[in-house]
C-alpha atoms as a PDB file:
ATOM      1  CA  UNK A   1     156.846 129.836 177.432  1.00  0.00           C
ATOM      2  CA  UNK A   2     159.288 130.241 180.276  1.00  0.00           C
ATOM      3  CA  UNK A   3     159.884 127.793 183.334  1.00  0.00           C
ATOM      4  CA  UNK A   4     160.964 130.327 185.691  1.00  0.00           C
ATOM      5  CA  UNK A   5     158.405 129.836 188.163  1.00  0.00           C
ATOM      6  CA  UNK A   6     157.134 132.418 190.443  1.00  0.00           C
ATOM      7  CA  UNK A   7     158.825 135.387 191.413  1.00  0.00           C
ATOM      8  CA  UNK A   8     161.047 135.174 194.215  1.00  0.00           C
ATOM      9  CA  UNK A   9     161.450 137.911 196.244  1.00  0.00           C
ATOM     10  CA  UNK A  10     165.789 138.086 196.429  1.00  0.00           C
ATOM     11  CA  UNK A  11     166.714 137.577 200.105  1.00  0.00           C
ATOM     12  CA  UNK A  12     166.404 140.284 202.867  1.00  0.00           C
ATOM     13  CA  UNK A  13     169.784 139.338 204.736  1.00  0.00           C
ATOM     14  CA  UNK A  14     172.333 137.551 202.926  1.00  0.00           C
ATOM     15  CA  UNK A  15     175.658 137.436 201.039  1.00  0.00           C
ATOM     16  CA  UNK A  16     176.509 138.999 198.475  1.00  0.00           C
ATOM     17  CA  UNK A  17     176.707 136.303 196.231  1.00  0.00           C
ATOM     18  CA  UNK A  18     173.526 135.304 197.437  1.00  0.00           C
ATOM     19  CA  UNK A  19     171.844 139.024 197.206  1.00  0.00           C
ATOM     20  CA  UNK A  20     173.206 139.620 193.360  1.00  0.00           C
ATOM     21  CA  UNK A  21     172.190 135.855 192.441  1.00  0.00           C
ATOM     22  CA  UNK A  22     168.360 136.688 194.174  1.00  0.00           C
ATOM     23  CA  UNK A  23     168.047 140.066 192.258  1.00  0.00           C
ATOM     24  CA  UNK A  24     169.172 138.664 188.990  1.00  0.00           C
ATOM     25  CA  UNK A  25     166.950 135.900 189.898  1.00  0.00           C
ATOM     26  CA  UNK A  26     163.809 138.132 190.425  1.00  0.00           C
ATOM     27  CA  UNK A  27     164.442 140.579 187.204  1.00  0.00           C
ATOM     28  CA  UNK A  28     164.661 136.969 185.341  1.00  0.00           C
ATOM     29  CA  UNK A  29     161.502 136.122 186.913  1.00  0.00           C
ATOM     30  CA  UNK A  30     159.765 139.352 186.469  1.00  0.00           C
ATOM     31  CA  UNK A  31     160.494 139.446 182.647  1.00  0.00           C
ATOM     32  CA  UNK A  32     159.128 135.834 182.607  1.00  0.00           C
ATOM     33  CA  UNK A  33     155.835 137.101 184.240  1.00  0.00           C
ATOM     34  CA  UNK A  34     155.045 140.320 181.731  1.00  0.00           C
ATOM     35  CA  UNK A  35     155.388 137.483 178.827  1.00  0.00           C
ATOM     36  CA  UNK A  36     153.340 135.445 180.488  1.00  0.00           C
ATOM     37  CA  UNK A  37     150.090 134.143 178.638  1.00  0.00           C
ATOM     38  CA  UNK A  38     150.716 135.553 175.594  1.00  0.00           C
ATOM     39  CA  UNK A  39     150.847 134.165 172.170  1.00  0.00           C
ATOM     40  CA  UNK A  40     153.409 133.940 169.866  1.00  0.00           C
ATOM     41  CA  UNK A  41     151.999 137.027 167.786  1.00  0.00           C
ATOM     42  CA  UNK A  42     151.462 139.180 170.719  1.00  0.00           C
ATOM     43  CA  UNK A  43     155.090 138.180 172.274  1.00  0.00           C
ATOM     44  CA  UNK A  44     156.186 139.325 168.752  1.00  0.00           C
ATOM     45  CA  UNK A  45     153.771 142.485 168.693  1.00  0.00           C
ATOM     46  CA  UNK A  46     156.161 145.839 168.140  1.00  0.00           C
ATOM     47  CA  UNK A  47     156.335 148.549 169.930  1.00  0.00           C
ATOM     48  CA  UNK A  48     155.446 151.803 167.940  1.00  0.00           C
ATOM     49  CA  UNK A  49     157.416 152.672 164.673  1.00  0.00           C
ATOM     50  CA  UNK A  50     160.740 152.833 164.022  1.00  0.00           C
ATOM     51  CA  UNK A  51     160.779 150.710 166.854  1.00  0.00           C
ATOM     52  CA  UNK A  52     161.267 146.776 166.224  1.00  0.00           C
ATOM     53  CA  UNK A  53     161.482 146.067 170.373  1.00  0.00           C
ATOM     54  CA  UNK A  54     158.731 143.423 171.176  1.00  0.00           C
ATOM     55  CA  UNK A  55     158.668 141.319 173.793  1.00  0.00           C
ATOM     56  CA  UNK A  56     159.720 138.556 172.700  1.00  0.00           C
ATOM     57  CA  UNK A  57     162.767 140.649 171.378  1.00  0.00           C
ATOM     58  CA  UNK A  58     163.750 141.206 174.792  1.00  0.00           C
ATOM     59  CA  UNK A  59     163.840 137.955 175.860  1.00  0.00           C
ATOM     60  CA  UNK A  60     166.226 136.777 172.692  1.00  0.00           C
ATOM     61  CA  UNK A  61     168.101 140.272 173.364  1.00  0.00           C
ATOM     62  CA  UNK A  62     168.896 139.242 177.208  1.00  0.00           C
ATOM     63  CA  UNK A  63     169.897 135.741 176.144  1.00  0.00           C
ATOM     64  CA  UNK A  64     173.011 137.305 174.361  1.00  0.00           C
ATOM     65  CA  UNK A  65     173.468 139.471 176.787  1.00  0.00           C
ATOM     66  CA  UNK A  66     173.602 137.120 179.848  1.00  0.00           C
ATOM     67  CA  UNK A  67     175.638 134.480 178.099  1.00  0.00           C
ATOM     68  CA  UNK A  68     178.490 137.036 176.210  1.00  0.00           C
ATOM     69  CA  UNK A  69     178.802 138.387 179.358  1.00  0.00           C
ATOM     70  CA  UNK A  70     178.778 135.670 182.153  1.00  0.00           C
ATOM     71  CA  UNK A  71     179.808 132.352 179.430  1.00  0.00           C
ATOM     72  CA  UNK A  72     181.725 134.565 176.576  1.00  0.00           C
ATOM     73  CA  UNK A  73     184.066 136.978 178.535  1.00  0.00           C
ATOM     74  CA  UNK A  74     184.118 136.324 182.581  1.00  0.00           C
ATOM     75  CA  UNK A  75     183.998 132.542 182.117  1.00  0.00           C
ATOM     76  CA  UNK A  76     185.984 132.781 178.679  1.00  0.00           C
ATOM     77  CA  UNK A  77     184.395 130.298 176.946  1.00  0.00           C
ATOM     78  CA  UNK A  78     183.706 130.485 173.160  1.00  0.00           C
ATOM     79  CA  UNK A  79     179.653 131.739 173.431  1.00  0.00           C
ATOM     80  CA  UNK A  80     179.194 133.174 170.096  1.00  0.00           C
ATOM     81  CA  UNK A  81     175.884 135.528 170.077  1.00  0.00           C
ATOM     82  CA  UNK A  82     172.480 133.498 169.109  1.00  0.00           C
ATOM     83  CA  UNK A  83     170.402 136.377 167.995  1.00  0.00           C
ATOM     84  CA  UNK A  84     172.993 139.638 167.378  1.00  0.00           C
ATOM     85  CA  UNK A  85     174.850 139.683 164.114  1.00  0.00           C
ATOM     86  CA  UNK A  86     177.755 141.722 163.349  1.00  0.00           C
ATOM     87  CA  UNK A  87     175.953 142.760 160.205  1.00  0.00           C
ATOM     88  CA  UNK A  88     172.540 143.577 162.428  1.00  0.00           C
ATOM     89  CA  UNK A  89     173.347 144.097 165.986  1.00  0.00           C
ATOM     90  CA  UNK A  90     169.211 144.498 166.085  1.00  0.00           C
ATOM     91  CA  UNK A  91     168.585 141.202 164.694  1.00  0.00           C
ATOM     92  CA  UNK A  92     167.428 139.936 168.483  1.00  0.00           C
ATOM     93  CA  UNK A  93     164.437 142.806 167.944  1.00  0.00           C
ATOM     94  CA  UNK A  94     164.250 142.671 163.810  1.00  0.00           C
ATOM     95  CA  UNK A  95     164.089 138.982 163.516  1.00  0.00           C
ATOM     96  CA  UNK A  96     161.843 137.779 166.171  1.00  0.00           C
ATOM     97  CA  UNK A  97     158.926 136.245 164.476  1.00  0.00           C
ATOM     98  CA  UNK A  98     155.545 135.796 166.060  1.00  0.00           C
ATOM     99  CA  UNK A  99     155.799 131.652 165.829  1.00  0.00           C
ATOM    100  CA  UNK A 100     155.486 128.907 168.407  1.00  0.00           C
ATOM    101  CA  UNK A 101     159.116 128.065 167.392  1.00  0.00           C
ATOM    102  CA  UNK A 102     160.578 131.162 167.470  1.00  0.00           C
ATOM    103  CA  UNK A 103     158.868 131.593 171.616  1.00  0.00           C
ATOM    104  CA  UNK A 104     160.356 128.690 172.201  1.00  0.00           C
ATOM    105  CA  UNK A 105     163.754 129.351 170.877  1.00  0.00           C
ATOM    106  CA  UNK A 106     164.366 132.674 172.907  1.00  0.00           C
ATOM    107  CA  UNK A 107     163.036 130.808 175.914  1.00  0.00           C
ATOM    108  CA  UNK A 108     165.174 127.951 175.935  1.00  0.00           C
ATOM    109  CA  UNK A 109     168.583 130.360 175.201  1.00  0.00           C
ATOM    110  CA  UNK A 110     167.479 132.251 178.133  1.00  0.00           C
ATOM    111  CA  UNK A 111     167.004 129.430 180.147  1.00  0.00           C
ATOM    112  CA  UNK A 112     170.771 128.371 179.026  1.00  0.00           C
ATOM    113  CA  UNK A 113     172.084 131.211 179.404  1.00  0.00           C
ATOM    114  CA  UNK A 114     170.591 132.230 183.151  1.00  0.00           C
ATOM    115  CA  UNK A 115     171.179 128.292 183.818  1.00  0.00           C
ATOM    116  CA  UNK A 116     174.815 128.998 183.318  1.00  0.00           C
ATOM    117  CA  UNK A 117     175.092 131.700 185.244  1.00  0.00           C
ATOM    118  CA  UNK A 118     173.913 130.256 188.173  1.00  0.00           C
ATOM    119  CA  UNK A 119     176.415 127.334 188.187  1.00  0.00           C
ATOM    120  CA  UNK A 120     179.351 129.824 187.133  1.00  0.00           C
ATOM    121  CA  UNK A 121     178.191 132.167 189.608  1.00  0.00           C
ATOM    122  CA  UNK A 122     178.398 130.148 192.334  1.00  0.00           C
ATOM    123  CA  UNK A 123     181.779 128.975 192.373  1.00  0.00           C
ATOM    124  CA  UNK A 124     183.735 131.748 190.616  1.00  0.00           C
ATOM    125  CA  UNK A 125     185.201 134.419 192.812  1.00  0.00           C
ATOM    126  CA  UNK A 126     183.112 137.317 192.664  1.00  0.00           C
ATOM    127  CA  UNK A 127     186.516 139.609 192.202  1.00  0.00           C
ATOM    128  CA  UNK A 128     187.656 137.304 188.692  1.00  0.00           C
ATOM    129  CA  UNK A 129     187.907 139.532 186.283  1.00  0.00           C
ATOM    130  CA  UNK A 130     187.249 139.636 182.555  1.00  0.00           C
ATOM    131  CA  UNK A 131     188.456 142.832 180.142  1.00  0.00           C
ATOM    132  CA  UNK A 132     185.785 145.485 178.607  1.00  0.00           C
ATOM    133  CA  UNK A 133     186.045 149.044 177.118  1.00  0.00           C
ATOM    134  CA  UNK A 134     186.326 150.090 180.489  1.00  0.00           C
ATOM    135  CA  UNK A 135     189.767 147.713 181.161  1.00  0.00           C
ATOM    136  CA  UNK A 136     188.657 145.339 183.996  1.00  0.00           C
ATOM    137  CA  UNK A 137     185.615 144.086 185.305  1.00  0.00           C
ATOM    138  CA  UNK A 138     184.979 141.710 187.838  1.00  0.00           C
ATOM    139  CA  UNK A 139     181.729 139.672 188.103  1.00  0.00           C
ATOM    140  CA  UNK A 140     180.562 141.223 191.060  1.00  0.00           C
ATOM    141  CA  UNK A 141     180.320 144.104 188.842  1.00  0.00           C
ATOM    142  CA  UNK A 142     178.922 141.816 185.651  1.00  0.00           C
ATOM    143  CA  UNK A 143     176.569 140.584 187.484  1.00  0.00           C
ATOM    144  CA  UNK A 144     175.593 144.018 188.670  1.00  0.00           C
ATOM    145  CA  UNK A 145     175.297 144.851 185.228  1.00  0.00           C
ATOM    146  CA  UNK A 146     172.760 142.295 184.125  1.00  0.00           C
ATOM    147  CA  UNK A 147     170.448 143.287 187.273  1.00  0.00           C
ATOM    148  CA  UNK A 148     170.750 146.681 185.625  1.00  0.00           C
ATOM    149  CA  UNK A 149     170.217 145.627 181.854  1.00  0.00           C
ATOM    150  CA  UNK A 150     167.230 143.376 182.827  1.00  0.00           C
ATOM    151  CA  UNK A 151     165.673 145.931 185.057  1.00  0.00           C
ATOM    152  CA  UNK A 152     165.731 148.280 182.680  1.00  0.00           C
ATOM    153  CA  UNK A 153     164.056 146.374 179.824  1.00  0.00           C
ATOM    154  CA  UNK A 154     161.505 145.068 182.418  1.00  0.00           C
ATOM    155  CA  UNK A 155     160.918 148.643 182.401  1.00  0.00           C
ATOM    156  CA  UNK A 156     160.311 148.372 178.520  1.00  0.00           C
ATOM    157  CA  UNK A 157     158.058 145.514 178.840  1.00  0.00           C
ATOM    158  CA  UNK A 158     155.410 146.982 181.430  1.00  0.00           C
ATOM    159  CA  UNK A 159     154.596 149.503 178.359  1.00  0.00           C
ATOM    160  CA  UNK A 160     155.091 146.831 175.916  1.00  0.00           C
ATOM    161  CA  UNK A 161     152.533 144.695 177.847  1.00  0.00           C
ATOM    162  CA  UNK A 162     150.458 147.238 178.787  1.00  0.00           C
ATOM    163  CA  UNK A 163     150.164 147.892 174.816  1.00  0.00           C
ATOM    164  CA  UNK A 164     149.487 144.364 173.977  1.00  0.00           C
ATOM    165  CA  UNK A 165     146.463 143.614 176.756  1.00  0.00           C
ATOM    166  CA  UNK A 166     146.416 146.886 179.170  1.00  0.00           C
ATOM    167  CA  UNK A 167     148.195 144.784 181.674  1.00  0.00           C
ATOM    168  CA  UNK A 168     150.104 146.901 184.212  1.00  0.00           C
ATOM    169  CA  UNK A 169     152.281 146.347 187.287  1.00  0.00           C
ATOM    170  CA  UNK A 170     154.138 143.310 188.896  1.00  0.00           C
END
């Protein structure tokens, strides 16, 4: 499923390069773990109706994220989406199929995607900035962001996992 590794606890006295890169790191690594040992059906498993959010839709849903962000608008480079459709911005959640191929798939975009990142992130000058709805961003503040946006669906997937096999925690 995902090659993450352990979770690494981010570092207790460092930069601030180094401090956002280790907390990204560690929400990366914590979504990793909740997914961990499942099969492709129970990655897949919904939530509770209307609800399509599944595990596995999480992990295709912060694949887009990460790279639009980081690769499409504060490194500029053409990164259209891999899961979100203009015509079904849920299609990360709505499409995710409980198959081998489709695990796979979601794993391997967020391994690009948070493989990027790292090499962007540690050249680029944390104040380069990239436009939004709010006007400017910089990445120091992206990458703030994605601690947020992953931290917040880990959130999700504790009671997502906990409804799959009464696993709690981590």
């Amino acid at each position: 499923m995902a090659d993450f590794g352990t979770r690494t606890d981010p570092p207790g006295r460092a930069g601030e390069r180094e401090t956002l890169l280790g907390f990204l790191r560690y929400q990366r690594e914590t979504l990793a773990l909740k997914c961990a040992g499942l099969t492709p059906e129970q990655a897949a498993r919904r939530a509770v109706e209307p609800s399509s959010m599944s595990l596995l839709g999480l992990v295709r849903h912060l694949a887009d994220v990460e790279r639009g962000w980081i690769r499409g608008r504060i490194a500029g480079d053409v990164a259209e989406p891999l899961f979100w459709r203009e015509d079904r911005p849920d299609a990360a959640f709505d499409e995710a199929e409980g198959t081998a191929a489709c695990v796979e798939e979601a794993w391997a975009a967020l391994r690009e995607s948070a493989a990027f990142t790292e090499r962007f992130a540690a050249g680029a000058s944390l104040d380069r900035t990239c436009e939004d709805r709010r006007g400017l961003v910089s990445l120091r503040w992206v990458l703030f962001h994605l601690i947020e946006e992953y931290a917040r669906h880990n959130g999700h997937a504790d009671l997502l996992r906990e409804r799959i096999d009464g696993s709690v925690g981590q």
